[in-house]
Each structure stands twice: as C-alpha cells, then as structure tokens.
N, C-alpha and C. Protein backbone atom coordinates (compact mmCIF):
# COMPACT_ATOMS: atom_id res chain seq x y z
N UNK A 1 72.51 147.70 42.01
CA UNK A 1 72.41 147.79 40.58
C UNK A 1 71.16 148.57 40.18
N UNK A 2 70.16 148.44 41.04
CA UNK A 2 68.82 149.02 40.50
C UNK A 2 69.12 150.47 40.45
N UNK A 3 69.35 150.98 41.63
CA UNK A 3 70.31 152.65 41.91
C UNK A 3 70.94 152.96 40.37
N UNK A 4 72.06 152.50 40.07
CA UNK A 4 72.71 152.85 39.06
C UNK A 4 71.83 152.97 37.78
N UNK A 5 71.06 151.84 37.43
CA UNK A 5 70.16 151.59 36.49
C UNK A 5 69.08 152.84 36.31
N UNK A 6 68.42 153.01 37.32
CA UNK A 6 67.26 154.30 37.46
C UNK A 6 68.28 155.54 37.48
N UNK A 7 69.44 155.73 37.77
CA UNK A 7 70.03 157.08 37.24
C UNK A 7 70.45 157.21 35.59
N UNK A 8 70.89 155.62 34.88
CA UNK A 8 71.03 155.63 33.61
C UNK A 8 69.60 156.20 32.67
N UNK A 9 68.41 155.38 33.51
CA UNK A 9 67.35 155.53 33.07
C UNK A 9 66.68 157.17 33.16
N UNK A 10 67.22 157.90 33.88
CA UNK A 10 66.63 159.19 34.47
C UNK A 10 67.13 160.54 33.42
N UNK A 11 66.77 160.62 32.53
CA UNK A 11 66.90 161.65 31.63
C UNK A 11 65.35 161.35 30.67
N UNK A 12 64.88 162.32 30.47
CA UNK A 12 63.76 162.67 29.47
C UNK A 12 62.05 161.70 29.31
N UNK A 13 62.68 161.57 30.53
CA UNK A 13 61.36 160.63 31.28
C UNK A 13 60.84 161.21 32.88
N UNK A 14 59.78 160.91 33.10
CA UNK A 14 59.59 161.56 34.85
C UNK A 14 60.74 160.48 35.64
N UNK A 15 61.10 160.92 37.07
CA UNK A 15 61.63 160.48 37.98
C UNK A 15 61.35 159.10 38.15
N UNK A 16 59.33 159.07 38.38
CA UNK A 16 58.61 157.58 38.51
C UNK A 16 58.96 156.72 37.54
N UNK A 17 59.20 157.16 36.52
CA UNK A 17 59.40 156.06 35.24
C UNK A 17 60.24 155.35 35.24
N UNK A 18 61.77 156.60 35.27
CA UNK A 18 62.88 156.13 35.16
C UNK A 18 63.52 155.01 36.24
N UNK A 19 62.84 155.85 37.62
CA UNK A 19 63.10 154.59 39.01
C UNK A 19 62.06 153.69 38.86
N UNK A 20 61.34 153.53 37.72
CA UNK A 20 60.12 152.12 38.34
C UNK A 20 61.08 150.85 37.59
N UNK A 21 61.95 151.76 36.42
CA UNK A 21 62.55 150.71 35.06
C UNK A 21 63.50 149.72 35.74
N UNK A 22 64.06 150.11 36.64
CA UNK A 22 64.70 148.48 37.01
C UNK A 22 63.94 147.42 37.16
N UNK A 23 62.82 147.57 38.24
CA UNK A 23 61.92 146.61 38.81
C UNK A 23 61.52 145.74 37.73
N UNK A 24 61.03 146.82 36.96
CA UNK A 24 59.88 146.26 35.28
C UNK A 24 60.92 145.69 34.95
N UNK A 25 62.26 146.02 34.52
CA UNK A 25 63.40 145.33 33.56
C UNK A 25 63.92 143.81 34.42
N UNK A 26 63.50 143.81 36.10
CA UNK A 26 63.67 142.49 36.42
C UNK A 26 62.42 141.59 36.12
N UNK A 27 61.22 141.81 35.98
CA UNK A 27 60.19 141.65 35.89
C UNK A 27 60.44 140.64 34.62
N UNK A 28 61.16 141.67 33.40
CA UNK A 28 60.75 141.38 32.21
C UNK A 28 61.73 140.30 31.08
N UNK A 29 63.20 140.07 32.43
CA UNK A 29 63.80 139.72 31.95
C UNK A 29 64.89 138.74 32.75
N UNK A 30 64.08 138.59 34.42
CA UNK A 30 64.15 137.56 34.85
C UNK A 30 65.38 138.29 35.85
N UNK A 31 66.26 139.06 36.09
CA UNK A 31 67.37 139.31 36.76
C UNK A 31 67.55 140.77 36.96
N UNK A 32 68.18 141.69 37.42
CA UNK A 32 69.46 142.72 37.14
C UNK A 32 70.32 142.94 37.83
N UNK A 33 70.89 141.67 37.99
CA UNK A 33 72.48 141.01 37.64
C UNK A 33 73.26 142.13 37.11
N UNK A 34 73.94 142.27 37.13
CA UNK A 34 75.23 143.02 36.05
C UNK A 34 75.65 141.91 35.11
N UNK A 35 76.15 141.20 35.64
CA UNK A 35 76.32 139.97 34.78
C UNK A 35 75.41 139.39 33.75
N UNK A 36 74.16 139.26 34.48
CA UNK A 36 73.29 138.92 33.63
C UNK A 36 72.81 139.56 32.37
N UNK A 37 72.58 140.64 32.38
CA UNK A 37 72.58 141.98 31.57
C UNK A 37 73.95 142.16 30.34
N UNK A 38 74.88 142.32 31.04
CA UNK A 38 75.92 142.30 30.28
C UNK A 38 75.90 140.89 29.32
N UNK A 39 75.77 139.93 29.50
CA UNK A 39 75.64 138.84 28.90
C UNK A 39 74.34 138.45 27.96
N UNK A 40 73.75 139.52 28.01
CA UNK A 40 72.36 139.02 27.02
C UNK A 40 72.32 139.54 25.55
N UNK A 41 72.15 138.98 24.78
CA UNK A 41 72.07 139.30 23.42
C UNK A 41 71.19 140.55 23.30
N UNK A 42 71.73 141.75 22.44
CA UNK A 42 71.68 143.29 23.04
C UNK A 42 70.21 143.19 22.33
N UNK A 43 69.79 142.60 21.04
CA UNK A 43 68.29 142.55 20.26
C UNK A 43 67.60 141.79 21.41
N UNK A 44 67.86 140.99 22.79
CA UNK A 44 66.88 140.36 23.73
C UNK A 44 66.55 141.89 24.39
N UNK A 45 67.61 142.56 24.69
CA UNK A 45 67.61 143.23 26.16
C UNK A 45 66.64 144.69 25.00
N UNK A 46 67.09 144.82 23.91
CA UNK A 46 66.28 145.93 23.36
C UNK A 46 64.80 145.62 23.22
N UNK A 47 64.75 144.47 23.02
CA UNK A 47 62.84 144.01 23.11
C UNK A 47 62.57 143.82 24.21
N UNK A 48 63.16 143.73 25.33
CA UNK A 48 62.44 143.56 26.77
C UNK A 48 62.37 145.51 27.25
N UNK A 49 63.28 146.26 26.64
CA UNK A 49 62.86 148.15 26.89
C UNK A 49 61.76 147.97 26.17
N UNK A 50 61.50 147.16 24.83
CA UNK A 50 60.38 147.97 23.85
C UNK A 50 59.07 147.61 23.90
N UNK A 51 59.02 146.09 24.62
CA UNK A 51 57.63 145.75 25.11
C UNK A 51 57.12 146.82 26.04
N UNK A 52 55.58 146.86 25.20
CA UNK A 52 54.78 147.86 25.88
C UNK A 52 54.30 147.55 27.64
N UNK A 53 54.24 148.36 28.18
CA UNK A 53 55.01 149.56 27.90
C UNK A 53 56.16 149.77 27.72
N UNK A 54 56.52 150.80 26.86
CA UNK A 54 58.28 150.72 26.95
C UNK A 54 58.93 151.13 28.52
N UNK A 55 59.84 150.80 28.64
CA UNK A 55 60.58 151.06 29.55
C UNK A 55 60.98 152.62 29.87
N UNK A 56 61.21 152.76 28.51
CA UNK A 56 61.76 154.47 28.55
C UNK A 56 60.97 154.87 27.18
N UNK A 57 61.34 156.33 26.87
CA UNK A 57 60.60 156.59 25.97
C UNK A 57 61.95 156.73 24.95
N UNK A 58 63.18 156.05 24.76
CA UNK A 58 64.08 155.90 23.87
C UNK A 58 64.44 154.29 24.13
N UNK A 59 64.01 153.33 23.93
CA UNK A 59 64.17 152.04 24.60
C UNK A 59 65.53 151.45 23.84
N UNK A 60 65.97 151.97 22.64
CA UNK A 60 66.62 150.77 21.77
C UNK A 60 68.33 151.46 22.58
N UNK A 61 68.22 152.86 22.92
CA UNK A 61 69.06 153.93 23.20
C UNK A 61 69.87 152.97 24.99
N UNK A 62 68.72 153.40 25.50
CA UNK A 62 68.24 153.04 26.61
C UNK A 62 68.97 151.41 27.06
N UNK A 63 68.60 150.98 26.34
CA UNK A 63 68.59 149.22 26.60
C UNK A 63 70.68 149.12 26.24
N UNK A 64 70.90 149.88 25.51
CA UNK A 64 72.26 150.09 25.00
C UNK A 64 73.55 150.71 26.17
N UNK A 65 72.55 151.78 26.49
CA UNK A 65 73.17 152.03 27.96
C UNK A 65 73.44 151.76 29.00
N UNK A 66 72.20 150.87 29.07
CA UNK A 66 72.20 149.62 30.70
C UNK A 66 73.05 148.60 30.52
N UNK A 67 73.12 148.26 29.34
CA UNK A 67 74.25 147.49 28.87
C UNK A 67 75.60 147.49 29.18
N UNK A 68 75.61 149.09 28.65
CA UNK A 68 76.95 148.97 28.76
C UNK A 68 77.63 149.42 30.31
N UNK A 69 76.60 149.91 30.73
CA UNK A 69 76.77 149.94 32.62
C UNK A 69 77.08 148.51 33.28
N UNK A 70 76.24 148.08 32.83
CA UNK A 70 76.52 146.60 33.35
C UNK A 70 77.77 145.73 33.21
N UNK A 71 78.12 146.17 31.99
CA UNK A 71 79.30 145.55 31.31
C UNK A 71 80.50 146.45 32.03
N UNK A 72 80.03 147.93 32.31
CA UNK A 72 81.47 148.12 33.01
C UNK A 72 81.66 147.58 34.68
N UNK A 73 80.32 147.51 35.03
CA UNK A 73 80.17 146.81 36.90
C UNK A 73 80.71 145.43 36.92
N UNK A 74 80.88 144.54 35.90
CA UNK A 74 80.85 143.33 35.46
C UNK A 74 82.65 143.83 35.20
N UNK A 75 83.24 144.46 34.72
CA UNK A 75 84.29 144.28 34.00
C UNK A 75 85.90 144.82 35.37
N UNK A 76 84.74 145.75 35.87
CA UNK A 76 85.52 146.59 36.93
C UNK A 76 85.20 146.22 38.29
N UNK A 77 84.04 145.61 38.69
CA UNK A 77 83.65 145.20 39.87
C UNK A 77 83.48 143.84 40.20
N UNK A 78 84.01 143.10 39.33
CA UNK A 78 83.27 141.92 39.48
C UNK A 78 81.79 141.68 39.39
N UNK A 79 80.80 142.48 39.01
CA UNK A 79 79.58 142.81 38.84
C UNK A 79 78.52 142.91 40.20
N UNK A 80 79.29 143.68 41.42
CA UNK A 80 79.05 142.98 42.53
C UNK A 80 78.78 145.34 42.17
N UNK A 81 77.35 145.85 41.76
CA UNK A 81 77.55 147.50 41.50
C UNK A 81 78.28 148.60 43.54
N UNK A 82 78.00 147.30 44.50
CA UNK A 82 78.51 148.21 45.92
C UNK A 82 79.31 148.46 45.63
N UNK A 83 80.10 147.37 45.10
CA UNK A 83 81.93 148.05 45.78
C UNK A 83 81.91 149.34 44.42
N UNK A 84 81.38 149.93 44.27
CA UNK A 84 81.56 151.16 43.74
C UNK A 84 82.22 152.23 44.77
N UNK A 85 81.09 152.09 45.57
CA UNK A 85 81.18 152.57 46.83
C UNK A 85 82.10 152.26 48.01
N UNK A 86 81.93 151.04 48.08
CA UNK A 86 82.27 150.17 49.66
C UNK A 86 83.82 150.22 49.57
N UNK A 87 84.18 150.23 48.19
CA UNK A 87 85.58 149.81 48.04
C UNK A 87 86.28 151.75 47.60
N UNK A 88 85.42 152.63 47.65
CA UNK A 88 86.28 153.43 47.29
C UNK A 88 87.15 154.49 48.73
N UNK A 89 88.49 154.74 48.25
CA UNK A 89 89.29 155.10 49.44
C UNK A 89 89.04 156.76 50.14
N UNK A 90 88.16 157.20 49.09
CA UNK A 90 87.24 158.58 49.62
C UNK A 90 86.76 159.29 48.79
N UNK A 91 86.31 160.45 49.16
CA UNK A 91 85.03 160.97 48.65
C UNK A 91 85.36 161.22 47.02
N UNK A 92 86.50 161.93 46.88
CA UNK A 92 87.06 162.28 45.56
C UNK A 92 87.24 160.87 44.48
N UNK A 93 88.06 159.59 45.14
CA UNK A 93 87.31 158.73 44.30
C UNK A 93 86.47 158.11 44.31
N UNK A 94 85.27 157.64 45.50
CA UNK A 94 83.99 157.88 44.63
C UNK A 94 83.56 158.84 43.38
N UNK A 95 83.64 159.84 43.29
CA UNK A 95 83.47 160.59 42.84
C UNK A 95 83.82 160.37 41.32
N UNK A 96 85.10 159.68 41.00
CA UNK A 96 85.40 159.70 40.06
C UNK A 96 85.21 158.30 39.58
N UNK A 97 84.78 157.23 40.55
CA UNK A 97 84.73 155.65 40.12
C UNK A 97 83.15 156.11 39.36
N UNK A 98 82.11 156.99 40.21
CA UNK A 98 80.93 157.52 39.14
C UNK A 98 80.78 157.78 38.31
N UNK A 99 81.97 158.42 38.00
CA UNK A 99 81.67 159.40 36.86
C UNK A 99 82.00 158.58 35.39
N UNK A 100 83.12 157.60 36.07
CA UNK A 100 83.81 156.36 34.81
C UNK A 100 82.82 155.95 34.30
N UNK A 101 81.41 155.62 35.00
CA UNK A 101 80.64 154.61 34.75
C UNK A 101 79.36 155.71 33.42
N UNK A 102 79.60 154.44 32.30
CA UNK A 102 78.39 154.53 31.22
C UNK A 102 77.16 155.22 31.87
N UNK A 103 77.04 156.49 31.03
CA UNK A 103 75.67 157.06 31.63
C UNK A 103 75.52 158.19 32.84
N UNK A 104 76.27 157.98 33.46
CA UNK A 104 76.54 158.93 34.42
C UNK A 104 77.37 160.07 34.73
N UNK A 105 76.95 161.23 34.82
CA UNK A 105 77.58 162.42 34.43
C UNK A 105 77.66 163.30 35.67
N UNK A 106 78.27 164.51 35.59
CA UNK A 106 78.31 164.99 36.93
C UNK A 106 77.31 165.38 37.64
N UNK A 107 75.98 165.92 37.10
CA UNK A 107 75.27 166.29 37.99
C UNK A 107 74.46 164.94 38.59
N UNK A 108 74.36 163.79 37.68
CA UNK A 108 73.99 162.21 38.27
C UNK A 108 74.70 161.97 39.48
N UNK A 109 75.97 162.07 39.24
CA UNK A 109 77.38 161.80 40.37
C UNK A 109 76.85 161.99 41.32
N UNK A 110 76.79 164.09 41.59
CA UNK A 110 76.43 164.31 42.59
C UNK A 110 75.39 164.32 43.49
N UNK A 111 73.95 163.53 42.30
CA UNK A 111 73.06 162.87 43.36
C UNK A 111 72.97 161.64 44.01
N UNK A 112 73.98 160.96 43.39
CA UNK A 112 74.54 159.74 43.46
C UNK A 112 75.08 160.06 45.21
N UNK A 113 76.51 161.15 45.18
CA UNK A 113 76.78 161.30 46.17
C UNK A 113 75.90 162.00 47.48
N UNK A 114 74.94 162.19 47.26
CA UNK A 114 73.83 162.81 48.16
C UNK A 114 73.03 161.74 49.01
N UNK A 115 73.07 160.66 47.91
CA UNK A 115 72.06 159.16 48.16
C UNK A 115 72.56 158.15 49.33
N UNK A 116 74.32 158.21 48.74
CA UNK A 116 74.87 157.41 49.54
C UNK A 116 75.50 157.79 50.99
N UNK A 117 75.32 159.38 51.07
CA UNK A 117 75.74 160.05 51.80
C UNK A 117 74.96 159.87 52.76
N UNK A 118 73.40 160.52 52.40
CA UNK A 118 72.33 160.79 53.65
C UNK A 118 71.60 160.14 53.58
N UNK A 119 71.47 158.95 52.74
CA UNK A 119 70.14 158.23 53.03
C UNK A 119 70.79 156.68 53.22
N UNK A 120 72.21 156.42 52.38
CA UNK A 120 72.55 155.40 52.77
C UNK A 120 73.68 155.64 54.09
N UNK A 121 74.22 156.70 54.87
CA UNK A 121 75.03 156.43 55.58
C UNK A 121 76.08 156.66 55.40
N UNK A 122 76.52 156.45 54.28
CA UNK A 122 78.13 156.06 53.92
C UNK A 122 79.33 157.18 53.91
N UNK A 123 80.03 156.91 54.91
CA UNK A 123 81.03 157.97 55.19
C UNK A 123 82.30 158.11 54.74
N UNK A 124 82.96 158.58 53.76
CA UNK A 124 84.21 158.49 53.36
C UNK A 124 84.97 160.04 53.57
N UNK A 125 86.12 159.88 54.20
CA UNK A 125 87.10 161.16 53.82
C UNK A 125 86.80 162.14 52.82
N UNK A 126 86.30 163.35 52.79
CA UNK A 126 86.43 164.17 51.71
C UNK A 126 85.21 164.47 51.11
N UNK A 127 84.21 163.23 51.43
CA UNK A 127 83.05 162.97 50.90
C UNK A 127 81.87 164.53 51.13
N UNK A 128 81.61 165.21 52.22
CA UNK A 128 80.88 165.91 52.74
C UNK A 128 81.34 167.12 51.52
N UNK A 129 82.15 167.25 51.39
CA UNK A 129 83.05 168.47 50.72
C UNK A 129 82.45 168.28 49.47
N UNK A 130 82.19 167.51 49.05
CA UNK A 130 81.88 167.12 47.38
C UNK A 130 80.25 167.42 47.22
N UNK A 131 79.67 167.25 48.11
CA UNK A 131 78.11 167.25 48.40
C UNK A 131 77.65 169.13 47.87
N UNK A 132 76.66 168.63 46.85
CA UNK A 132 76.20 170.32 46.28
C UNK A 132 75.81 171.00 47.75
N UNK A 133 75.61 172.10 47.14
CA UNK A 133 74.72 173.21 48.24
C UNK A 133 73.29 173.13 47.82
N UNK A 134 73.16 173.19 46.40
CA UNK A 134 71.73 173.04 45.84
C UNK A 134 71.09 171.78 45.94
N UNK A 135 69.79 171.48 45.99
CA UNK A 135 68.79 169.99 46.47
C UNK A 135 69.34 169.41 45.18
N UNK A 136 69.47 168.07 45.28
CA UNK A 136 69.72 167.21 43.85
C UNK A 136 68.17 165.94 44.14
N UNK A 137 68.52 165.37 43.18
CA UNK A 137 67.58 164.76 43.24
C UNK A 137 67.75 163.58 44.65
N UNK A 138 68.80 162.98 45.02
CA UNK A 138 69.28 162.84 46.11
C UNK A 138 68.56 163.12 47.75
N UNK A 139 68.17 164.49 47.42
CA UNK A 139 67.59 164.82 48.73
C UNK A 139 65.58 164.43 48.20
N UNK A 140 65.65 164.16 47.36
CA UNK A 140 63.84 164.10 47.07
C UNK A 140 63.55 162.66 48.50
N UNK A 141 62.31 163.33 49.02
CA UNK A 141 62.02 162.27 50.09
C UNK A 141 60.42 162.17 50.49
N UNK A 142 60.09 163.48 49.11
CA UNK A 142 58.22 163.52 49.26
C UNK A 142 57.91 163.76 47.93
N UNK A 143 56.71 163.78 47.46
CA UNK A 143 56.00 164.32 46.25
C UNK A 143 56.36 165.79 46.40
N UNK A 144 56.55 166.45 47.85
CA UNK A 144 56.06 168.02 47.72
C UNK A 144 58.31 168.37 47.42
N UNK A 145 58.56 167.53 47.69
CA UNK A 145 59.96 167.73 47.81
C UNK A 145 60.53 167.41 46.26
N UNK A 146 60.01 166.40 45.72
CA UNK A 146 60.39 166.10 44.21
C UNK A 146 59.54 167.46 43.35
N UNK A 147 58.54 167.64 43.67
CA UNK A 147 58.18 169.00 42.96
C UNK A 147 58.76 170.43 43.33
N UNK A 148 59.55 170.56 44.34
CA UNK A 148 60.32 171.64 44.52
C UNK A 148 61.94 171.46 43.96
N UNK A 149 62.22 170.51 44.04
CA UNK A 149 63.18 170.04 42.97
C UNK A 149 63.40 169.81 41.36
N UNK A 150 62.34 169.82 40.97
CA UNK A 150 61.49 170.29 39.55
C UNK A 150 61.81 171.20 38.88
N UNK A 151 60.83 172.17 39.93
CA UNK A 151 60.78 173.49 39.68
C UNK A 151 62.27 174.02 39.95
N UNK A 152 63.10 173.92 41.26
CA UNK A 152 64.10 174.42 40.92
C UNK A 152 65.14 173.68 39.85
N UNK A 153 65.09 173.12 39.10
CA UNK A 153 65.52 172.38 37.90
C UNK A 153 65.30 173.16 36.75
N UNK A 154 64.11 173.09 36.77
CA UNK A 154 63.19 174.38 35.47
C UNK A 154 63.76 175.66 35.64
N UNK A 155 63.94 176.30 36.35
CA UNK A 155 64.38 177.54 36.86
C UNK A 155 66.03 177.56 36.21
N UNK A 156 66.65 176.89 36.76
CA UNK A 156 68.08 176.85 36.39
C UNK A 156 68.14 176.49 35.27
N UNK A 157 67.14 175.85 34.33
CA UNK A 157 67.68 175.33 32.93
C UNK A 157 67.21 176.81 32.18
N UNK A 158 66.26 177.54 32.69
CA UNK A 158 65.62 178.35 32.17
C UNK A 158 66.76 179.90 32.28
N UNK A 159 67.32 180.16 33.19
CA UNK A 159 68.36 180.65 33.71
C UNK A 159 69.80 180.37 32.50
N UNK A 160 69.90 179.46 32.92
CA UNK A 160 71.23 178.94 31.46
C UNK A 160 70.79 179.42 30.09
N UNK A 161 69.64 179.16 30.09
CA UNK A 161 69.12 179.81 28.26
C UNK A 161 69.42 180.93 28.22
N UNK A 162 68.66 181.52 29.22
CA UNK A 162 69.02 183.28 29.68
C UNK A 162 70.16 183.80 29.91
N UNK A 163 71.03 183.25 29.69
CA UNK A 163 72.81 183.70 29.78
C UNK A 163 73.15 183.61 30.80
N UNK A 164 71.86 183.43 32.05
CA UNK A 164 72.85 183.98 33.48
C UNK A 164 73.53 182.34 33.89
N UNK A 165 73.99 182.87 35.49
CA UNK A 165 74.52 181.81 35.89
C UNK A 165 74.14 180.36 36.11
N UNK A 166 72.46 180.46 37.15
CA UNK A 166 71.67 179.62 36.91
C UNK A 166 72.51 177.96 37.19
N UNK A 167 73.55 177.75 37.09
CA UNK A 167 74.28 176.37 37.15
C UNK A 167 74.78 176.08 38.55
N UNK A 168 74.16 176.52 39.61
CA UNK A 168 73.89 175.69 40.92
C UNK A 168 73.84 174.46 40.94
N UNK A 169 72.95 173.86 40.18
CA UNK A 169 72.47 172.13 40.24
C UNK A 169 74.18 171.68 39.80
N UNK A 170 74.95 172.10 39.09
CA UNK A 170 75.79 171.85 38.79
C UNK A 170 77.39 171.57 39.50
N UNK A 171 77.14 172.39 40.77
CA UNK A 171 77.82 172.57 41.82
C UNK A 171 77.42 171.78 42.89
C-alpha cells in the first residue's frame, strides 16, 4: 500500500516528499490499511495531509486521492494492495489492473512496472515487453541516479513544449 500511496503522492512535490508521505500518513493516523483509509471520515484524513507539515503541497486534493485508491484496493482487492500484482495473469493485465487504479496514469504504470519487475522480482508473461526503454523513476537506486532521471525528465518536458518528440518517458 505504501508503493501505491507514494506514486499517488508523486506529482508536484520532490520524489523524497512524496515517498516519505506514507510513513508520515501512518505516523499520523495510526494505519495504511486500505481499509482503514477508505473508512475514515474524508475531513479526518484531510487534517491528518494538512497538519504541518503538510503531507503534500495540495493536501485537501491529495488526502481525496489516497482515498479514493484505497477505496478502490478495498473494493477490488479485498484491500490486501499485492494481489494487484500477485493475482494478475500477465504483464498486459498488470498493466491495466494499474492503470484502473485512482491516481495512476501511464507513465506511473510504467514505473510501477519497472519496480515490480527489477527490484521486486516479479515475473509475468508479457511483462518484459511492456518495460520502457527510457529510465523511469523505477530504475532510481542513487541520489546520482534520481538526478539523472530529473534531468532527463526536464529535458523531455522541455522537448514537448518545443513541438518535438521528446515523449520517451512515455514509452
């Protein structure tokens, strides 16, 4: 659940922030359960993002989203966030049990699928095929490696403004 949570959390905040927010959000609110989460009165779970520090730098947004992640792990998984994974019949639906989920979009997916691939192991039919060519955040495994991932981030967004192709990360 924390995995899923720090990718919900991972937009318009640094990397550190967004992956520290599960920990702090168990910290701050006793669990992260799927269940538990899903079940909390949404004005509790928005004052536990907005206590300082906030959690994110959109907390009320934020706290709305984890929510409703939770509520779909809870609704579709039994709130148990593996069998996302454990239970899917290969790479293509992984792929798409990700993408169902609140918050998560394709280029999340595919660091999603990078994570579970090479750092957790996990081998499914089809799976390798789905895996970008370009570093996702997925492959970050140093400071010097999350800052070359950055920069090539910056580059490609900077690239897209510029008309060109630039949408590697995307692939």
């Amino acid at each position: 659940m924390a995995l899923l949570i720090g990718f919900v959390l991972d937009q318009q905040v640094s990397v550190q922030k967004a992956f520290s927010g599960p920990l702090e959000l168990q910290r701050r609110v006793g669990s992260i359960e799927a269940a538990t989460i899903a079940a909390m009165d949404p004005g509790d779970l928005e004052a536990a993002f907005r206590a300082q520090p906030a959690l994110h730098r959109f907390p009320a947004d934020m706290a709305r989203r984890t929510r409703a992640l939770c509520a779909a792990i809870v609704e579709t998984y039994g709130g148990d966030a593996s069998r996302v994974w454990t239970e899917a019949a290969d790479g293509p639906d992984l792929e798409a049990r990700l993408l169902a989920l609140p918050g998560i979009g394709a280029m999340k997916a595919k660091a999603l699928l990078v994570i579970l691939s090479r750092r957790f192991g996990l081998r499914l039919p089809g799976l390798e095929a789905l895996l970008p060519d370009a570093a996702t955040l997925g492959d970050v495994d140093s400071a010097a490696a999350l800052a070359a991932y950055q920069a090539q981030k910056r580059a490609a967004k900077q690239a897209r403004k510029a008309g060109g192709a630039g949408d590697a990360l995307a692939r």
